[in-house]
Protein backbone atom coordinates (compact mmCIF):
# COMPACT_ATOMS: atom_id res chain seq x y z
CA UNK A 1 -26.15 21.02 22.56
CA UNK A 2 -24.35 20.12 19.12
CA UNK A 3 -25.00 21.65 15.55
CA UNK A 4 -27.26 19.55 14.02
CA UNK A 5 -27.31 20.53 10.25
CA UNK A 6 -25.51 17.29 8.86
CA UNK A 7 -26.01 14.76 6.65
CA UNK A 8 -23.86 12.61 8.13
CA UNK A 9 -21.70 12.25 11.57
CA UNK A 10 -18.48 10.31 11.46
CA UNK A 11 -16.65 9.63 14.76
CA UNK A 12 -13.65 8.41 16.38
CA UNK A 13 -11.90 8.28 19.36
CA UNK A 14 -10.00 6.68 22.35
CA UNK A 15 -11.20 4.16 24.30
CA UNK A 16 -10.88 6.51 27.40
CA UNK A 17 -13.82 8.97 25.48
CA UNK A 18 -15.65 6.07 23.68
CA UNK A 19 -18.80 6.58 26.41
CA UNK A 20 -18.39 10.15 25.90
CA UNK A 21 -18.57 9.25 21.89
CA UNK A 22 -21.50 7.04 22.35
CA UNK A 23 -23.54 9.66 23.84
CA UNK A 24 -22.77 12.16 21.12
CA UNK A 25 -23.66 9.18 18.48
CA UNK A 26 -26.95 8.55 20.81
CA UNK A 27 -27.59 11.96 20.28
CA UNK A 28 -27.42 12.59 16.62
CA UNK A 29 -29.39 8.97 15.79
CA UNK A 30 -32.07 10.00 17.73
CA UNK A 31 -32.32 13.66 15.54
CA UNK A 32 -32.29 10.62 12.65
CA UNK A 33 -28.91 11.85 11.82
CA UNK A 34 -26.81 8.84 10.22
CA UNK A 35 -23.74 8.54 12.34
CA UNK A 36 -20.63 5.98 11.39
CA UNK A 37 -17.94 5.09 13.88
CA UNK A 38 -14.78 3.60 13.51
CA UNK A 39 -11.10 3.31 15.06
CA UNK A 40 -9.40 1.11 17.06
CA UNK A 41 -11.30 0.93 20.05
CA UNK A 42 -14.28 0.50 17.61
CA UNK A 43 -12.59 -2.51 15.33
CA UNK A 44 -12.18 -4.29 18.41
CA UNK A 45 -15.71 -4.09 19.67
CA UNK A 46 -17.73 -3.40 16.61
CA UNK A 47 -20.84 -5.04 18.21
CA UNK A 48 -20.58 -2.83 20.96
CA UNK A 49 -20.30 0.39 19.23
CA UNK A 50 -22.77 -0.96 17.02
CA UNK A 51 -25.64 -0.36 19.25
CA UNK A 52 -25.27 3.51 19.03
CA UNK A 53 -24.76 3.64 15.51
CA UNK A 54 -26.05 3.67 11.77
CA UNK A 55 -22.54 2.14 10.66
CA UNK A 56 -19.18 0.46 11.95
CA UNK A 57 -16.11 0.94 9.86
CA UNK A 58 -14.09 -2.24 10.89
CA UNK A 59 -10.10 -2.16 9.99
CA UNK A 60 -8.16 0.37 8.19
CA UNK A 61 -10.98 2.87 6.60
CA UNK A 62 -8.60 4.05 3.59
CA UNK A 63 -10.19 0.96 1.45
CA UNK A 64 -13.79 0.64 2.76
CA UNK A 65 -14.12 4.23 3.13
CA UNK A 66 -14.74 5.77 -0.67
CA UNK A 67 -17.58 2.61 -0.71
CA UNK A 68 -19.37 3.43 2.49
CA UNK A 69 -19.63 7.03 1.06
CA UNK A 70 -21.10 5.72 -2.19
CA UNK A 71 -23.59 3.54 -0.52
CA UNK A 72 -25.00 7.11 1.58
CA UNK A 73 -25.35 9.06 -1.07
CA UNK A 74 -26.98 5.94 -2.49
CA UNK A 75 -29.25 5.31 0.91
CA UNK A 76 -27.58 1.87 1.11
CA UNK A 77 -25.62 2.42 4.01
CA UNK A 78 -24.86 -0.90 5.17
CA UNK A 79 -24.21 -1.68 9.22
CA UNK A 80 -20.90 -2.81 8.64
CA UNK A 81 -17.74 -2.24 6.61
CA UNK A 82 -14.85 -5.02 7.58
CA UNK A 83 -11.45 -4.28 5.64
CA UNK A 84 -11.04 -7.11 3.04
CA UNK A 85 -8.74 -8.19 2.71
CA UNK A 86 -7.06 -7.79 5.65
CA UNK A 87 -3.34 -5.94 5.34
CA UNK A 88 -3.46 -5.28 2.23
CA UNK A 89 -3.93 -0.97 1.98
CA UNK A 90 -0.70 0.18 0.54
CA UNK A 91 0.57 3.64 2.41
CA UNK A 92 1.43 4.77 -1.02
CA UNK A 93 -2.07 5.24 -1.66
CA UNK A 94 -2.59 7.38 1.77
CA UNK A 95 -4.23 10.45 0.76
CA UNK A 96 -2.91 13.78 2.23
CA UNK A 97 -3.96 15.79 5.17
CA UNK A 98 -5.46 18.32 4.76
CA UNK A 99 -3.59 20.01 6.47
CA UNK A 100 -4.85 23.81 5.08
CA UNK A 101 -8.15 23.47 6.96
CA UNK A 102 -6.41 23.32 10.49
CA UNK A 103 -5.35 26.92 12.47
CA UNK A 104 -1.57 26.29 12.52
CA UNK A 105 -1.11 28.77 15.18
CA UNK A 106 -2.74 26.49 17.21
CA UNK A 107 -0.41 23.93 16.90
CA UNK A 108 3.36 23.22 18.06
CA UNK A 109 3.55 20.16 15.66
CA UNK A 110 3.00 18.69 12.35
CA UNK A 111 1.97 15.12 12.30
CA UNK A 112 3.09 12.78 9.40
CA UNK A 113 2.07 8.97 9.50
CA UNK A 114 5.86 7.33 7.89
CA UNK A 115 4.93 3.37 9.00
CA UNK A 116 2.11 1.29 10.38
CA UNK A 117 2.18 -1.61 12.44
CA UNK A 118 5.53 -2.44 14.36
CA UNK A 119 7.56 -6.24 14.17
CA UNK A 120 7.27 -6.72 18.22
CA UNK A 121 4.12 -8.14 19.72
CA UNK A 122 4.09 -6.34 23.05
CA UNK A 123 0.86 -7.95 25.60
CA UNK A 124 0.03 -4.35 26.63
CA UNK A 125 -0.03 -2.73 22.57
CA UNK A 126 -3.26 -1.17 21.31
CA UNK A 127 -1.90 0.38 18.80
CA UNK A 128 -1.53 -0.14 15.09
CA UNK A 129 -0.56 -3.73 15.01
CA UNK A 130 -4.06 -4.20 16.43
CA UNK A 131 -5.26 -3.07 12.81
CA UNK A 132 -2.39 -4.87 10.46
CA UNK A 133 -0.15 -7.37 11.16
CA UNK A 134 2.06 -6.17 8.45
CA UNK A 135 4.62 -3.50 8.82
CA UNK A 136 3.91 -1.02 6.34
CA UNK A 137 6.00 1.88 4.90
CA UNK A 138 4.92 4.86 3.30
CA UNK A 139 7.12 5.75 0.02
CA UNK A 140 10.00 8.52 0.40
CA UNK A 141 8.65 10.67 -1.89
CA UNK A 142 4.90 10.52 -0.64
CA UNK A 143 6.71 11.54 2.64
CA UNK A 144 8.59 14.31 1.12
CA UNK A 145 4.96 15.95 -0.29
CA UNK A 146 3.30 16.05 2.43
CA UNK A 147 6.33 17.56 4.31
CA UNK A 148 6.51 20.19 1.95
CA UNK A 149 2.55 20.62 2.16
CA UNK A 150 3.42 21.55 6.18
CA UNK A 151 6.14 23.84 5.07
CA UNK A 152 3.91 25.77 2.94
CA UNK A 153 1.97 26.50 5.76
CA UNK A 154 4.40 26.86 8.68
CA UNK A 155 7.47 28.68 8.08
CA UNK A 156 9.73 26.24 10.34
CA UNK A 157 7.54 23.44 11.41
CA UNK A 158 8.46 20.79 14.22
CA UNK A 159 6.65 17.13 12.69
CA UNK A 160 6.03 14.26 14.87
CA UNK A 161 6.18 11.13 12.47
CA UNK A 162 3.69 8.98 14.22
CA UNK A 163 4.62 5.78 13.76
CA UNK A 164 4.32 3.15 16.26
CA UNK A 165 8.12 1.75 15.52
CA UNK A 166 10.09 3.90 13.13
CA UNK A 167 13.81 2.68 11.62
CA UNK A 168 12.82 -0.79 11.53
CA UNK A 169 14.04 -0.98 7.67
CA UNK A 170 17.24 0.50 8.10
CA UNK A 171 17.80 0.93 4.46
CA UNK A 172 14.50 2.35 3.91
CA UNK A 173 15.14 4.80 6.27
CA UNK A 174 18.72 6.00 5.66
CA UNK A 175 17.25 6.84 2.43
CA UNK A 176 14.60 8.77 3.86
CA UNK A 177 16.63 10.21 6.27
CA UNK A 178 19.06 11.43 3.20
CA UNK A 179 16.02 12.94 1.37
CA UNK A 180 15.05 14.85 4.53
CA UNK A 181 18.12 16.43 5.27
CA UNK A 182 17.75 18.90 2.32
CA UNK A 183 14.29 19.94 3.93
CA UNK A 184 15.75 21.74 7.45
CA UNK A 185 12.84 20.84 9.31
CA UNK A 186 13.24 19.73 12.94
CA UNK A 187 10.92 16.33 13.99
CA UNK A 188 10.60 13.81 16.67
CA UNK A 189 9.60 10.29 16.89
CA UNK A 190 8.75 6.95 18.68
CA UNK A 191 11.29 3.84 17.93
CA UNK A 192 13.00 1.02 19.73
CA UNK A 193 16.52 0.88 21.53
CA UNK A 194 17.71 -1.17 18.83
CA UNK A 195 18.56 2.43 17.23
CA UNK A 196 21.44 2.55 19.23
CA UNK A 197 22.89 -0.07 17.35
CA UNK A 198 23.55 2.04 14.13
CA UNK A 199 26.21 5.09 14.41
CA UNK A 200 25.51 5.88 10.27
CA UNK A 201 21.79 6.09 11.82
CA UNK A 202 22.22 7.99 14.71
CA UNK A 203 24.19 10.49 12.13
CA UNK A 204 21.54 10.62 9.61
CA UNK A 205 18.67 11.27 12.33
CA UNK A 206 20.48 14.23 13.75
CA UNK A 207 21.89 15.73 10.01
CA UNK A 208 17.96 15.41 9.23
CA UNK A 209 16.83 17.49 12.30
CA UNK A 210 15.79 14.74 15.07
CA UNK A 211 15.64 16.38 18.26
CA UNK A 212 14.13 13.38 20.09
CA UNK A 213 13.24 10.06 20.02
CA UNK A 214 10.49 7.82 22.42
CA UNK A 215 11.03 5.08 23.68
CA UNK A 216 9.81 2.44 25.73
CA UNK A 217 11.84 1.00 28.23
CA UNK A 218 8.78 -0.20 30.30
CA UNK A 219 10.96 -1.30 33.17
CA UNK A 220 14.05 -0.44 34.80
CA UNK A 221 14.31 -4.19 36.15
CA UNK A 222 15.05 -7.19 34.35
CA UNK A 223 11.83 -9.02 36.00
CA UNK A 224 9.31 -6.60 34.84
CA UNK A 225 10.45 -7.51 31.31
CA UNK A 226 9.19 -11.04 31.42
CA UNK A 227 7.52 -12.67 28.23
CA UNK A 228 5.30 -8.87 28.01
CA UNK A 229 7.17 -9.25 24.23
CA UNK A 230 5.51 -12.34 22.92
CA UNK A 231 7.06 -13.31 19.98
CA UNK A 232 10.89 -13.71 21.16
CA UNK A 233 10.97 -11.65 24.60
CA UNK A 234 12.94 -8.89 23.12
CA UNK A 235 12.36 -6.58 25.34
CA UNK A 236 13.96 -8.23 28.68
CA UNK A 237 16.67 -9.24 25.73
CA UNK A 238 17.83 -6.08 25.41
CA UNK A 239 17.60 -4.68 28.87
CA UNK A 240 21.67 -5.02 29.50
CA UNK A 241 22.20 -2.57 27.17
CA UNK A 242 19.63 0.42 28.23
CA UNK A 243 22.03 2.41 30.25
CA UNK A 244 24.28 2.17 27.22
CA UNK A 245 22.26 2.80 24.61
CA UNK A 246 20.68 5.89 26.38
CA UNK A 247 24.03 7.40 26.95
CA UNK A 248 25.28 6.60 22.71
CA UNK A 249 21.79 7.71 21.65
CA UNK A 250 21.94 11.20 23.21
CA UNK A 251 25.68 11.85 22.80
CA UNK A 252 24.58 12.11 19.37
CA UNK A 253 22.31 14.89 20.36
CA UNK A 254 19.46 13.30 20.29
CA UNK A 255 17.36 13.67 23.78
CA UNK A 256 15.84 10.16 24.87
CA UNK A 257 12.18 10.04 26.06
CA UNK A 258 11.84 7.18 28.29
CA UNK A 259 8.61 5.45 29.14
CA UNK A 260 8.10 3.23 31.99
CA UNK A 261 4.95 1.20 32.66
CA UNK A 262 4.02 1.01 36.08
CA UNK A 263 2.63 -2.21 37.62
CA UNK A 264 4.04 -4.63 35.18
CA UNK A 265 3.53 -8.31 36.93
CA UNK A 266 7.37 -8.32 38.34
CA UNK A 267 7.15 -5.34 39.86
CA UNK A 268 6.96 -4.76 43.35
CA UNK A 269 7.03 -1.37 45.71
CA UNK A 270 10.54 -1.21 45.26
CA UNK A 271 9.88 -0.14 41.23
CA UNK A 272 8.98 3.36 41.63
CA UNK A 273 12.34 3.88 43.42
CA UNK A 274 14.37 1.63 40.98
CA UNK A 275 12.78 4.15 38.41
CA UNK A 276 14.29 7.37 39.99
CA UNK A 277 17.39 6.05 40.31
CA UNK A 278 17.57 4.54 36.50
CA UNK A 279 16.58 8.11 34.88
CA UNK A 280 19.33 9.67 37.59
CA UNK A 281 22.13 7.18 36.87
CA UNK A 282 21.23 7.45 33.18
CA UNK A 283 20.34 11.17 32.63
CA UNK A 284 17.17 10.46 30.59
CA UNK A 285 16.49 14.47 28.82
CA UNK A 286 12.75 13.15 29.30
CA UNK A 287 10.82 10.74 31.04
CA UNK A 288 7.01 9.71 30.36
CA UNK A 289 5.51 7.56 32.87
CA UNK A 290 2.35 5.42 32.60
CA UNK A 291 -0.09 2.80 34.85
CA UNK A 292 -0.22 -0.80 33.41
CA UNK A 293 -3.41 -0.41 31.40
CA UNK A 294 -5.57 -3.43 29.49
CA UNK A 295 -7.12 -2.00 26.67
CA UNK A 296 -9.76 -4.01 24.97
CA UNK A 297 -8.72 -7.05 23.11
CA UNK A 298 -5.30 -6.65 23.90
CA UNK A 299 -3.68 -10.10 25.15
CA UNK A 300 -2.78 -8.80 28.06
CA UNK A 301 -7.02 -7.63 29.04
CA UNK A 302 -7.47 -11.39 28.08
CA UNK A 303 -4.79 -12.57 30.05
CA UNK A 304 -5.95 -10.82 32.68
CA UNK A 305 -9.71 -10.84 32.87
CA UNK A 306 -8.86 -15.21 32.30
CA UNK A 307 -7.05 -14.34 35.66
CA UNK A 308 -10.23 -12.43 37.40
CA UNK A 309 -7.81 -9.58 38.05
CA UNK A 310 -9.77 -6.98 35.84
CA UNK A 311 -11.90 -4.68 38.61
CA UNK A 312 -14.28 -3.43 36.33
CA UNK A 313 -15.33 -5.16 33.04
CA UNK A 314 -15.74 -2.47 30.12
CA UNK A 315 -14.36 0.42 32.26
CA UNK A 316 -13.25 1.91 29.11
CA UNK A 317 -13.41 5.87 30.74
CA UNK A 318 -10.40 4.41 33.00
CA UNK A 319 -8.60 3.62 30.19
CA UNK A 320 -6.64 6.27 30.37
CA UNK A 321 -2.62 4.79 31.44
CA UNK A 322 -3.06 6.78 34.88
CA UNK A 323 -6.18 5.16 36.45
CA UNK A 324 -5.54 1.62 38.03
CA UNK A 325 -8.36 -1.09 37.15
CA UNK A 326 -6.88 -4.32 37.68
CA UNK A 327 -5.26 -6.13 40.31
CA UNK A 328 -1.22 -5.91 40.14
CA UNK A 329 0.28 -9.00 41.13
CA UNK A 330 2.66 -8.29 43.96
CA UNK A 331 1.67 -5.19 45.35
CA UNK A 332 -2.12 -3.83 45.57
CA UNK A 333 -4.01 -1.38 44.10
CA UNK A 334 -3.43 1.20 46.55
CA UNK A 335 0.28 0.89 46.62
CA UNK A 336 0.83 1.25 42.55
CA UNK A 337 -1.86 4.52 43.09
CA UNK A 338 0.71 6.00 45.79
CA UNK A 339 3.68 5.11 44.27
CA UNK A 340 2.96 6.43 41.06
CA UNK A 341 1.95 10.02 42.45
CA UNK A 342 4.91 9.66 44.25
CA UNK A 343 7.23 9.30 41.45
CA UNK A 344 5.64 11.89 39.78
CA UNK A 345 6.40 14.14 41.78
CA UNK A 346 10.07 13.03 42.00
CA UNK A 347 10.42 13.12 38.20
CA UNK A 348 8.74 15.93 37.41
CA UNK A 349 10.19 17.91 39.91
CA UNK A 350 11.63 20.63 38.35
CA UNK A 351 15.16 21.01 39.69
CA UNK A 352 15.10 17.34 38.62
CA UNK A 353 14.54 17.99 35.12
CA UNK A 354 16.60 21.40 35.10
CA UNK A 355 19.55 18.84 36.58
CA UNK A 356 19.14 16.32 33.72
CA UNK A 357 18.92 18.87 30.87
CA UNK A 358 22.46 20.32 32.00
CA UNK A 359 24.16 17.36 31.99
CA UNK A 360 23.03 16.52 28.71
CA UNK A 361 23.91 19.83 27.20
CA UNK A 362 27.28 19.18 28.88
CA UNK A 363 28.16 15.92 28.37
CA UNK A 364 27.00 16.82 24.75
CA UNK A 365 29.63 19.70 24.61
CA UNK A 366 32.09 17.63 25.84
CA UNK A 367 31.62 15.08 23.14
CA UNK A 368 31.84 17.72 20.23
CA UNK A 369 34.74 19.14 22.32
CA UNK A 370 36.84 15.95 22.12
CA UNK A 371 36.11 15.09 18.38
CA UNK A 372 37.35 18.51 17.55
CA UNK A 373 40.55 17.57 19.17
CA UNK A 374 40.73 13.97 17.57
């Protein structure tokens, strides 16, 4: 039973819950509530979601939005609201969070949006390059407001800037980087291994308060890298230098969340045990692993339902990145189920993770310990 004094219901929502979301939307149309939908999983299949709505916001909402709530207060709501043009909402014109109507106390961290979109075309990505093909920054001192917004409300806040790829304008964000070091806040975010790359970066993160990056690795072979990064195969282009990069990245002090995708098409049984021993040769602080999983539209769900390897058409509730609904190509469905609750339980044993957090405090002391002596 929901409340059902509104004039208007506005939902969105992961693919995994979008049958859940349906239902709720079912619900509030039949009171003759008007109910608009939108997100990703939505601008993919607006006819789909259609079917339980009033109203489909298609795209980024931030420029069809202020209309569609004109045309209800109007009684023109229209079925449909497609960004036009496409890619052209500037971040600069992101209105805050409101972030005073949330309980803080019920949350260990902040989120601020920093970028949209990201410069790699991964097969498997259903995130924001799905709604701009543009990468898009969000001016410095936009960023700064809303980070002072948080503090206002949370004595020492921990912010996750969710952005898909963050440092990909490496001027852009040494700036930003510069301005945030005056605000002692402590954050975390998702990037590439390219990071590496940059020691003035790697200082600037850490001076600023990063205390961990993300980042996919996707495979600790070569041959699960194949072509899954469409544009130039970056990925399996930089996959030489992971074990390197992991080790300069966190002598900085910055832990390393890895993420490995389990089931890619060149893996075989032998990739849950390659992935132990990669995080224990490399010490990875953190590890976050996942089940191959086609979200809708993606190339790779095209690629694969082309293929008749998709088990379930529009099993959207097992799109999750733990349940299996395709077939993997060298090893069957059963096998990537068991080894993946196998490696959990490896990696997330806790001795395990107790082991890799001490050597990374001490390898970290060690570091500070020789370039006192330099």
């Amino acid at each position: 039973q929901f409340p059902i004094d509104y004039d208007m219901v506005c939902l969105s929502t992961f693919s995994a819950q979008i049958y859940e979301a349906y239902e709720i939307a079912d619900y509030y149309e039949a009171l003759g509530v008007r109910v608009v939908m939108g997100g990703l999983h939505v601008s993919m299949l607006p006819a789909e979601a259609k079917a339980h709505c009033s109203s489909v916001v298609v795209g980024e909402a931030e420029m069809t939005w202020p209309k569609l709530v004109q045309d209800f207060r109007e009684g023109k709501l229209k079925e449909y609201y497609y960004q036009n043009p496409r890619d052209e909402f500037d971040l600069a014109f992101a209105p805050i969070p409101r972030y005073e109507i949330l309980d803080m106390s019920k949350y260990n961290r902040m989120t601020v949006q920093i970028s949209r979109g990201c410069p790699h075309r991964c097969d498997f990505c259903a995130s924001s390059i799905l709604l701009t093909k543009k990468y898009k920054i969000k001016p410095i001192e936009k960023v700064i407001t809303e980070i002072r917004r948080i503090k206002e409300l949370q004595e020492k806040p921990f912010v996750e800037f969710v952005d898909d790829n963050s440092f990909v304008l490496r001027k852009h964000y040494k700036d930003l980087l510069r301005a945030l070091k005056a605000e002692k806040i402590r954050w975390f975010t998702e990037c590439d291994i390219s990071i590496a790359e940059d020691d003035e970066l790697l200082h600037l993160m850490r001076e600023s308060g990063c205390r961990q990056v993300l980042i996919g690795l996707e495979s600790p072979s070569i041959d699960g890298l194949e072509q899954i990064e469409q544009r130039r195969n970056w990925k399996q282009k930089q996959f030489l230098r992971y074990e390197q990069a992991i080790q300069k990245i966190q002598s900085f002090g910055i832990t390393v969340n890895g993420c490995f995708i389990l089931g890619l098409d060149g893996h075989t049984q032998k990739v849950f045990e390659d992935v132990y021993k990669f995080i224990e040769r490399t010490g990875l602080y953190e590890v976050q692993i996942t089940v191959l999983t086609a979200f809708p539209e993606t190339p790779l769900y095209r690629r694969l339902k082309q293929e008749g390897r998709i088990l379930e058409d529009k099993a959207w509730h097992k799109c999750t990145l733990f349940d299996v609904n395709y077939k993997p190509k060298q090893m069957s469905v059963r096998d990537l189920e068991k080894g993946f609750l196998w490696l959990t339980g490896q990696v997330y044993n806790k001795e395990f993770i107790k082991d890799r957090q001490k050597r990374f405090f001490r390898n970290l002391r060690s570091q500070r310990y020789l370039q006192a002596i330099q």
